[in-house]
PDB file of N, CA and C in Angstrom:
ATOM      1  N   UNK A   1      -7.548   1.686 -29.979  1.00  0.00           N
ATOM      2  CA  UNK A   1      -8.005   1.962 -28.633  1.00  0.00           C
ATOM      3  C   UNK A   1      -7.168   1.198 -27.618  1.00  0.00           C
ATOM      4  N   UNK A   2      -6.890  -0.143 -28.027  1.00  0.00           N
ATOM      5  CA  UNK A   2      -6.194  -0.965 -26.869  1.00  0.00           C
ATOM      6  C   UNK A   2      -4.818  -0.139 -26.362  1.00  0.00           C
ATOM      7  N   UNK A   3      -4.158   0.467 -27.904  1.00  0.00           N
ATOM      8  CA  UNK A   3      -3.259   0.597 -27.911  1.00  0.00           C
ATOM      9  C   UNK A   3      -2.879   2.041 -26.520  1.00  0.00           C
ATOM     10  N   UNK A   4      -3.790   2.800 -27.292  1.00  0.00           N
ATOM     11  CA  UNK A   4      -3.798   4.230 -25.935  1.00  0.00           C
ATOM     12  C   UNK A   4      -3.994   3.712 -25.080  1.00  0.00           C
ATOM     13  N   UNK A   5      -4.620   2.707 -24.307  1.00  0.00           N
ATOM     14  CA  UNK A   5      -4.895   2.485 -22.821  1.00  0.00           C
ATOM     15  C   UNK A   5      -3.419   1.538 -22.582  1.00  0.00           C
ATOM     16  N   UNK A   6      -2.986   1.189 -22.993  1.00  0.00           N
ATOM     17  CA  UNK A   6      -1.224   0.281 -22.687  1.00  0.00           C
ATOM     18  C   UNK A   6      -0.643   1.525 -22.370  1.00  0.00           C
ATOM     19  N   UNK A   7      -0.701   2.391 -23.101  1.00  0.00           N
ATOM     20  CA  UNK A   7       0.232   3.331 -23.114  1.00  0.00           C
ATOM     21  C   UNK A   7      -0.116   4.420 -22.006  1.00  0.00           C
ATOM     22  N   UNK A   8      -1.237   4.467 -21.660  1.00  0.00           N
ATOM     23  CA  UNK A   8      -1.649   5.087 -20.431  1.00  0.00           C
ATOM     24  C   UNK A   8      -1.118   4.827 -19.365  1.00  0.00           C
ATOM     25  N   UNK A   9      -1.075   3.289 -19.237  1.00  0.00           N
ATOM     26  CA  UNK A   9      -0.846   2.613 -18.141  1.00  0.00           C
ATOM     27  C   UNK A   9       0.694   2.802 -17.854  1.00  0.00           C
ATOM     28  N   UNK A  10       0.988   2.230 -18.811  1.00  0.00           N
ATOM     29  CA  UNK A  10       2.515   2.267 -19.119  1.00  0.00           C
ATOM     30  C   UNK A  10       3.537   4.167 -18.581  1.00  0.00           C
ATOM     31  N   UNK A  11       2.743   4.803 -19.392  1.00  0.00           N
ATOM     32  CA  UNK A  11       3.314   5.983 -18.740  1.00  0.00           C
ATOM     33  C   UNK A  11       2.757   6.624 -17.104  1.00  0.00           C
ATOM     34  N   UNK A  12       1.747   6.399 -16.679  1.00  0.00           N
ATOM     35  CA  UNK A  12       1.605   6.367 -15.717  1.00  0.00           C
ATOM     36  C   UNK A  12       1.960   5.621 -14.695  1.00  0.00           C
ATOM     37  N   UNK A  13       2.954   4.095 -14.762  1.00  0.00           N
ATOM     38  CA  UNK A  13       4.083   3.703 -14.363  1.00  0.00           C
ATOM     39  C   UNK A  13       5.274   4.468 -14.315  1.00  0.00           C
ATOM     40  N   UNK A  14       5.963   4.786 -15.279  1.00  0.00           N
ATOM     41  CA  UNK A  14       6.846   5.400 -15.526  1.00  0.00           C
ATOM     42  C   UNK A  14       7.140   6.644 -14.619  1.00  0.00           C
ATOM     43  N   UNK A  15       5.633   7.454 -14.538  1.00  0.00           N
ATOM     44  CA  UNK A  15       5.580   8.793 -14.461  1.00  0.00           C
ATOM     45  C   UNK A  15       5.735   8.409 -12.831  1.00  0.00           C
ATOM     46  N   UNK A  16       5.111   7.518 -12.195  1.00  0.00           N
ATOM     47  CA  UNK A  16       5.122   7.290 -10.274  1.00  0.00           C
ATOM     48  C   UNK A  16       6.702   6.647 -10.144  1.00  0.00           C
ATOM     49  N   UNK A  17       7.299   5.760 -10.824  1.00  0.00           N
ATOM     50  CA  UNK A  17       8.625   5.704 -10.739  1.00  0.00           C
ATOM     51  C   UNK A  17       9.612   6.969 -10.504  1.00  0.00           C
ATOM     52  N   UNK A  18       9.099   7.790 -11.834  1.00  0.00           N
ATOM     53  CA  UNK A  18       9.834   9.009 -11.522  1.00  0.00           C
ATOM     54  C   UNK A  18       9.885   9.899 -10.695  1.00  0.00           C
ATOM     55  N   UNK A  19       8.797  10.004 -10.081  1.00  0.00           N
ATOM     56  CA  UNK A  19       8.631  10.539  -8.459  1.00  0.00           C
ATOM     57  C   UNK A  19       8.906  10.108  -7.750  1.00  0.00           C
ATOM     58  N   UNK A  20       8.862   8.747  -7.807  1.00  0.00           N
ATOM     59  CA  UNK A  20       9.346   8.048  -6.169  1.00  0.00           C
ATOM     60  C   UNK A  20      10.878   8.577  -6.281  1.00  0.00           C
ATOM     61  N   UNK A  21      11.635   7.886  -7.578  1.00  0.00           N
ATOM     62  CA  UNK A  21      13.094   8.467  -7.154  1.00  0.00           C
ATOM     63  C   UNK A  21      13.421   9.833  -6.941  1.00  0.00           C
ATOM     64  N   UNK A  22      12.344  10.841  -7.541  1.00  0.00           N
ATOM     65  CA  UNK A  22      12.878  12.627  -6.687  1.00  0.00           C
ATOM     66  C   UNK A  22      12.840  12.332  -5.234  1.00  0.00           C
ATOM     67  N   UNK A  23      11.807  11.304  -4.984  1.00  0.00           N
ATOM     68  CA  UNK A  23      11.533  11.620  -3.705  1.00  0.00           C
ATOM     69  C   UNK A  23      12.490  11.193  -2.604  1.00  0.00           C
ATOM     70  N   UNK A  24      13.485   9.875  -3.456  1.00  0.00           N
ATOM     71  CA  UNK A  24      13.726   9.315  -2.557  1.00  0.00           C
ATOM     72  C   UNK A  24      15.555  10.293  -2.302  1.00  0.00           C
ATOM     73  N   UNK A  25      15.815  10.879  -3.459  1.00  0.00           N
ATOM     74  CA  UNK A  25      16.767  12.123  -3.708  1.00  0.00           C
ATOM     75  C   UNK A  25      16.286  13.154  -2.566  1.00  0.00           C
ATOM     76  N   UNK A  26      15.219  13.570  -2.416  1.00  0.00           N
ATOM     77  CA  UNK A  26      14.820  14.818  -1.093  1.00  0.00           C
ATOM     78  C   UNK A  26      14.656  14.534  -0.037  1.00  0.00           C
ATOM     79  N   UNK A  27      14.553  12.793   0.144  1.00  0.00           N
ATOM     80  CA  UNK A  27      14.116  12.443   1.561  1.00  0.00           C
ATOM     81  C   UNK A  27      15.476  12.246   2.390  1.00  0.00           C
ATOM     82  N   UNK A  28      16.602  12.031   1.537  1.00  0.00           N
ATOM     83  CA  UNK A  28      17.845  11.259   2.096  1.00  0.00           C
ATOM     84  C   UNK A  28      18.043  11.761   3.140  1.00  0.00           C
ATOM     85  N   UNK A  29      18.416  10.770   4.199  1.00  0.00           N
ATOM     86  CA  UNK A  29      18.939  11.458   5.494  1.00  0.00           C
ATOM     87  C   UNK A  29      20.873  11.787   5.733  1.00  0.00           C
ATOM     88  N   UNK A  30      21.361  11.213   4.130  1.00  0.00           N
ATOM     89  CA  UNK A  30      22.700  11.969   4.688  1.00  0.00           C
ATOM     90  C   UNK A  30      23.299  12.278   3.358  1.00  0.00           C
ATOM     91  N   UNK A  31      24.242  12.681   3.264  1.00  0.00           N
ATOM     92  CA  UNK A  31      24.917  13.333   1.717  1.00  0.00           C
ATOM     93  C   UNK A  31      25.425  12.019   1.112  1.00  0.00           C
ATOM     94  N   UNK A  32      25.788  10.910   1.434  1.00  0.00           N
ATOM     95  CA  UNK A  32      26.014   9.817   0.658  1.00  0.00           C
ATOM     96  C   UNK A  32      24.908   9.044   0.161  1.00  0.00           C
ATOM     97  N   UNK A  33      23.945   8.701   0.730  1.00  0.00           N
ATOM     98  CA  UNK A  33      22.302   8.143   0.526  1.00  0.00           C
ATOM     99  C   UNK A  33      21.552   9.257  -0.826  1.00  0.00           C
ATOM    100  N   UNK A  34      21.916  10.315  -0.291  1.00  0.00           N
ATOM    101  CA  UNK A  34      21.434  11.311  -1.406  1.00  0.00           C
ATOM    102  C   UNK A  34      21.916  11.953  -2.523  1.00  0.00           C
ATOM    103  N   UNK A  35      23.406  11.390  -2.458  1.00  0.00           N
ATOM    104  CA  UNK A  35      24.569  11.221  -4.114  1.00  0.00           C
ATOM    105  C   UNK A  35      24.016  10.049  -4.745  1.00  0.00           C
ATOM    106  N   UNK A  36      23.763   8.619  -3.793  1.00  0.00           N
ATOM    107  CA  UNK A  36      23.443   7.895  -4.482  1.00  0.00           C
ATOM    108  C   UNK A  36      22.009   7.828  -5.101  1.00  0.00           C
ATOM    109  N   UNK A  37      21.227   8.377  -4.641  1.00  0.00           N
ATOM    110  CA  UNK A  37      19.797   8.737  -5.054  1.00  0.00           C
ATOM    111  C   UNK A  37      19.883   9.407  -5.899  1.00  0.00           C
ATOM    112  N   UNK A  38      20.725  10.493  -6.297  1.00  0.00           N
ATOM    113  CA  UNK A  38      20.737  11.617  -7.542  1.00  0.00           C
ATOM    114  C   UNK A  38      21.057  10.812  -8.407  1.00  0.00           C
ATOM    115  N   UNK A  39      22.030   9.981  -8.416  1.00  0.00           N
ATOM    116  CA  UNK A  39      22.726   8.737  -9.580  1.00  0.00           C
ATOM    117  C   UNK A  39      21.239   8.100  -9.945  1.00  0.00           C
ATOM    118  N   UNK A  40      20.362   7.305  -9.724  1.00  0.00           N
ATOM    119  CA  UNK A  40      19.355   6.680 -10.218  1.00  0.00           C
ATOM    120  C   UNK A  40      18.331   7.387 -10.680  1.00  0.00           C
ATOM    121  N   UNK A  41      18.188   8.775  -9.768  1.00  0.00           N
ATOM    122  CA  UNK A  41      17.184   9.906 -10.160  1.00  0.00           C
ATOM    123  C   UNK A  41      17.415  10.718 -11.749  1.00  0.00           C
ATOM    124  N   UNK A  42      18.622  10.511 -11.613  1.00  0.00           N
ATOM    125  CA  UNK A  42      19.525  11.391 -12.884  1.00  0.00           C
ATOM    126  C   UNK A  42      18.700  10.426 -14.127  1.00  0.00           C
ATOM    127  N   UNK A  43      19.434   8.965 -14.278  1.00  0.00           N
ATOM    128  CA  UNK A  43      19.322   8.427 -15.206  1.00  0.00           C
ATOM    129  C   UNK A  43      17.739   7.863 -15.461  1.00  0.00           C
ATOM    130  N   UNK A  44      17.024   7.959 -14.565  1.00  0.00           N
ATOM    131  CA  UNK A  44      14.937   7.761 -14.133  1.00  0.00           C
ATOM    132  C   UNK A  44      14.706   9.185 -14.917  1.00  0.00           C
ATOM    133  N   UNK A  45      15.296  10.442 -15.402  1.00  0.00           N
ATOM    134  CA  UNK A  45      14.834  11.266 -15.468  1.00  0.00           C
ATOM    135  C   UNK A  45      15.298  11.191 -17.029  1.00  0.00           C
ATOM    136  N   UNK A  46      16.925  11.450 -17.065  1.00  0.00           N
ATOM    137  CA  UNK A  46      17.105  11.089 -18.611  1.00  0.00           C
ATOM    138  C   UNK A  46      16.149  10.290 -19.535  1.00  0.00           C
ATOM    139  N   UNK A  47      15.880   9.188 -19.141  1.00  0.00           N
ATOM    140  CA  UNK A  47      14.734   8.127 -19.696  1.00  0.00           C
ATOM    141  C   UNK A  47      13.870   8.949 -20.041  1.00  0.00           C
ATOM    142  N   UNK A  48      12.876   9.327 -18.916  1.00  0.00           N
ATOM    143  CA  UNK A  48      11.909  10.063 -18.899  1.00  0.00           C
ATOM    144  C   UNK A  48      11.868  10.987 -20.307  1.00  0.00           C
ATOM    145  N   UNK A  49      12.897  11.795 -20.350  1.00  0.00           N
ATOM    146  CA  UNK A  49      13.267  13.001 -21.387  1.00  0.00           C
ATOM    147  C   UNK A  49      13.112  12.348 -23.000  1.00  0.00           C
ATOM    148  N   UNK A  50      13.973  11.132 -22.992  1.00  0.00           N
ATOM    149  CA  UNK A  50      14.123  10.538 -23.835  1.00  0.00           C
ATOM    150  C   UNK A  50      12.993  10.023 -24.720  1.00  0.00           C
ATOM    151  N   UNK A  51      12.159   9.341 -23.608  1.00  0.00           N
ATOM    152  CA  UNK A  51      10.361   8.756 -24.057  1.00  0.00           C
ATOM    153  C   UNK A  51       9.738   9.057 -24.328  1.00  0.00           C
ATOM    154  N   UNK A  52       9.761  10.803 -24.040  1.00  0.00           N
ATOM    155  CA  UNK A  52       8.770  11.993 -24.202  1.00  0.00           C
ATOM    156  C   UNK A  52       7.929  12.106 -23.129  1.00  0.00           C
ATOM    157  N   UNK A  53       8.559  11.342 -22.034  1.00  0.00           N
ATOM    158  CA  UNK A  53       7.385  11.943 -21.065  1.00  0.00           C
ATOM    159  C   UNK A  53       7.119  12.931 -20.038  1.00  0.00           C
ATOM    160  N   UNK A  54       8.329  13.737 -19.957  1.00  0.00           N
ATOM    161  CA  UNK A  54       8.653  15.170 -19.946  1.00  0.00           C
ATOM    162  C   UNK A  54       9.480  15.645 -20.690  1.00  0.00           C
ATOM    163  N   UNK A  55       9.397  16.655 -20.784  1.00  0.00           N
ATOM    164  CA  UNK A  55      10.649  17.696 -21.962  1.00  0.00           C
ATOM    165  C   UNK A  55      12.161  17.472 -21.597  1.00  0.00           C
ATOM    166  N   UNK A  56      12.777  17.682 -22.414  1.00  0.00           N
ATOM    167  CA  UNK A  56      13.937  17.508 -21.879  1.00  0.00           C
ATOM    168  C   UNK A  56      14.420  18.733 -20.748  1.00  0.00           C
ATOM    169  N   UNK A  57      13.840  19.855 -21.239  1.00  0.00           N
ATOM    170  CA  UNK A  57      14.286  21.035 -20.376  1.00  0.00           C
ATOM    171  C   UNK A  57      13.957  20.814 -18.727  1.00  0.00           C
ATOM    172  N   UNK A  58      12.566  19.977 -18.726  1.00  0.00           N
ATOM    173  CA  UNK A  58      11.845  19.627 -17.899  1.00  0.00           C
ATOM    174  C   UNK A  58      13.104  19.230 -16.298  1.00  0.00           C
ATOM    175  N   UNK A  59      13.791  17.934 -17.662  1.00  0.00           N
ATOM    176  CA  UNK A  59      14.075  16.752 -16.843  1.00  0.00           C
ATOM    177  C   UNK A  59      15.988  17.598 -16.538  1.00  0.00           C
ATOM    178  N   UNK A  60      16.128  18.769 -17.080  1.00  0.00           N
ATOM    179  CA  UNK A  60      17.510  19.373 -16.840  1.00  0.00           C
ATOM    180  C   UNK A  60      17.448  20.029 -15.997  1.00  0.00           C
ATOM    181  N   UNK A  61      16.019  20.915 -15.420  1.00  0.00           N
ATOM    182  CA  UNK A  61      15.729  21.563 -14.582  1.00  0.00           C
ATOM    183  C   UNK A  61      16.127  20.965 -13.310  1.00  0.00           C
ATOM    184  N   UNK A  62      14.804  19.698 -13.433  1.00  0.00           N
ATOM    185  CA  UNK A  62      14.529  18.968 -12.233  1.00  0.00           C
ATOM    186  C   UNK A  62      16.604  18.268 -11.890  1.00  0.00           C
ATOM    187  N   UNK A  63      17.057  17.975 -12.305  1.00  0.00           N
ATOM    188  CA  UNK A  63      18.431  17.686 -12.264  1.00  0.00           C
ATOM    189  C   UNK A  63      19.447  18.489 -11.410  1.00  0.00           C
ATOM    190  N   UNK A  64      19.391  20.001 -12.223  1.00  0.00           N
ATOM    191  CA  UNK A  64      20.302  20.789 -11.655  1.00  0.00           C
ATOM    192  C   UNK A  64      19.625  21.166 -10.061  1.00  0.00           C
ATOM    193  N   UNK A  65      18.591  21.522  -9.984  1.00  0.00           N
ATOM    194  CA  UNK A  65      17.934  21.463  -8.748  1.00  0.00           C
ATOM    195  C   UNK A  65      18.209  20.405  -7.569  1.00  0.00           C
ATOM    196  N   UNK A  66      17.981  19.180  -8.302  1.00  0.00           N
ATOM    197  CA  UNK A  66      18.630  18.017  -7.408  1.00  0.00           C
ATOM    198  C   UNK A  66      20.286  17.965  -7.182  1.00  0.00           C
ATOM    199  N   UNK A  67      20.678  18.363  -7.855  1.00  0.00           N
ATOM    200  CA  UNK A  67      22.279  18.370  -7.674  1.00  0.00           C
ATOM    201  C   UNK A  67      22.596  19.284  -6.736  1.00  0.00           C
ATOM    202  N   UNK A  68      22.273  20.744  -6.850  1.00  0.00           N
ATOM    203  CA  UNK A  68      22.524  21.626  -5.838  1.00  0.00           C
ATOM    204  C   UNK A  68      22.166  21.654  -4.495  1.00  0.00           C
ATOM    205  N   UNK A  69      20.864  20.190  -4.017  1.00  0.00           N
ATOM    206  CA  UNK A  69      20.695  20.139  -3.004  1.00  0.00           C
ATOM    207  C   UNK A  69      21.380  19.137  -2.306  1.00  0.00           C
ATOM    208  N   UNK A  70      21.712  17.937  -3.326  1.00  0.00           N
ATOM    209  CA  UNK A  70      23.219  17.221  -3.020  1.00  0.00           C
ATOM    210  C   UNK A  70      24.532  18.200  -2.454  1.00  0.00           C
ATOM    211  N   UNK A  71      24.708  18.988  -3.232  1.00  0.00           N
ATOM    212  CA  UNK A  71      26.051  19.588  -3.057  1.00  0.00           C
ATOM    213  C   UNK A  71      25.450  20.447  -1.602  1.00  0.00           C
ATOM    214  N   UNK A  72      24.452  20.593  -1.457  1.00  0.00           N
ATOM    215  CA  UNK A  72      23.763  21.390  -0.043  1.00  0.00           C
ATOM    216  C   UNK A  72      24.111  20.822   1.064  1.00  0.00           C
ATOM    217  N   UNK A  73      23.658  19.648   1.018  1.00  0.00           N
ATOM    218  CA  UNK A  73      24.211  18.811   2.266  1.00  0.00           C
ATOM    219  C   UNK A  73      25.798  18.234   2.301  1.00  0.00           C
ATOM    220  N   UNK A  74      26.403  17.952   0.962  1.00  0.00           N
ATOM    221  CA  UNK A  74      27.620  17.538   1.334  1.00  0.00           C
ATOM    222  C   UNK A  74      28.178  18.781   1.699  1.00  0.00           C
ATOM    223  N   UNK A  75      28.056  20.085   1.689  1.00  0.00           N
ATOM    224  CA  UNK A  75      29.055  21.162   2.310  1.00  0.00           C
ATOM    225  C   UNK A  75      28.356  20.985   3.997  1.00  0.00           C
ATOM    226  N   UNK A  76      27.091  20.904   3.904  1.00  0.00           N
ATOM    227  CA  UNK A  76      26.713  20.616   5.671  1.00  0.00           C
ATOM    228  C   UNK A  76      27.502  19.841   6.232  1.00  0.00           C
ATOM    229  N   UNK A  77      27.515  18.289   5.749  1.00  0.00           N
ATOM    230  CA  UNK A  77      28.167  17.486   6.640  1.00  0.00           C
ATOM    231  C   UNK A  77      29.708  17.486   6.642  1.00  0.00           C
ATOM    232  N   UNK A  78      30.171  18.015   5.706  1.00  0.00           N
ATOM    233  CA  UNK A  78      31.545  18.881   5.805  1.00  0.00           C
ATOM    234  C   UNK A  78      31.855  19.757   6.661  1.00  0.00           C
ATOM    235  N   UNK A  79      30.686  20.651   7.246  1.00  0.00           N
ATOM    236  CA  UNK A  79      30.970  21.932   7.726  1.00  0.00           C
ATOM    237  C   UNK A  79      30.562  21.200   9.628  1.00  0.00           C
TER     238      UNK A  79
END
């Protein structure tokens, strides 16, 4: 019993970590703030995949999604 409630806790750490960094990837206010946010989001998510605490497909989804909105704004502030 002890053991499931550590592990509750524990992934429900994990799991608000991993949101904060999507979040902090969608909030960026410029294409460099939000390359560097994909870099920590990337590897917060790999983990994630790794631990089992989403699928891996999960955490490739959520990735390519984040990347293309990186590459969204760096053609903005290019353009």
């Amino acid at each position: 019993m002890r053991q499931a409630r550590s592990r509750t806790i524990r992934n429900k750490a994990q799991r608000s970590s991993l949101r904060t960094a999507l979040k902090h990837v969608r909030a960026a206010a410029t294409a460099d703030a939000a390359a560097v946010a994909y870099r920590l989001a990337a590897r917060v998510l790999d983990r994630a995949a790794r631990k089992g605490l989403i699928h891996k497909n999960n955490a490739a989804r959520q990735k390519s999604r984040l990347a293309a909105l990186v590459k969204r704004l760096k053609a903005k502030a290019a353009s």
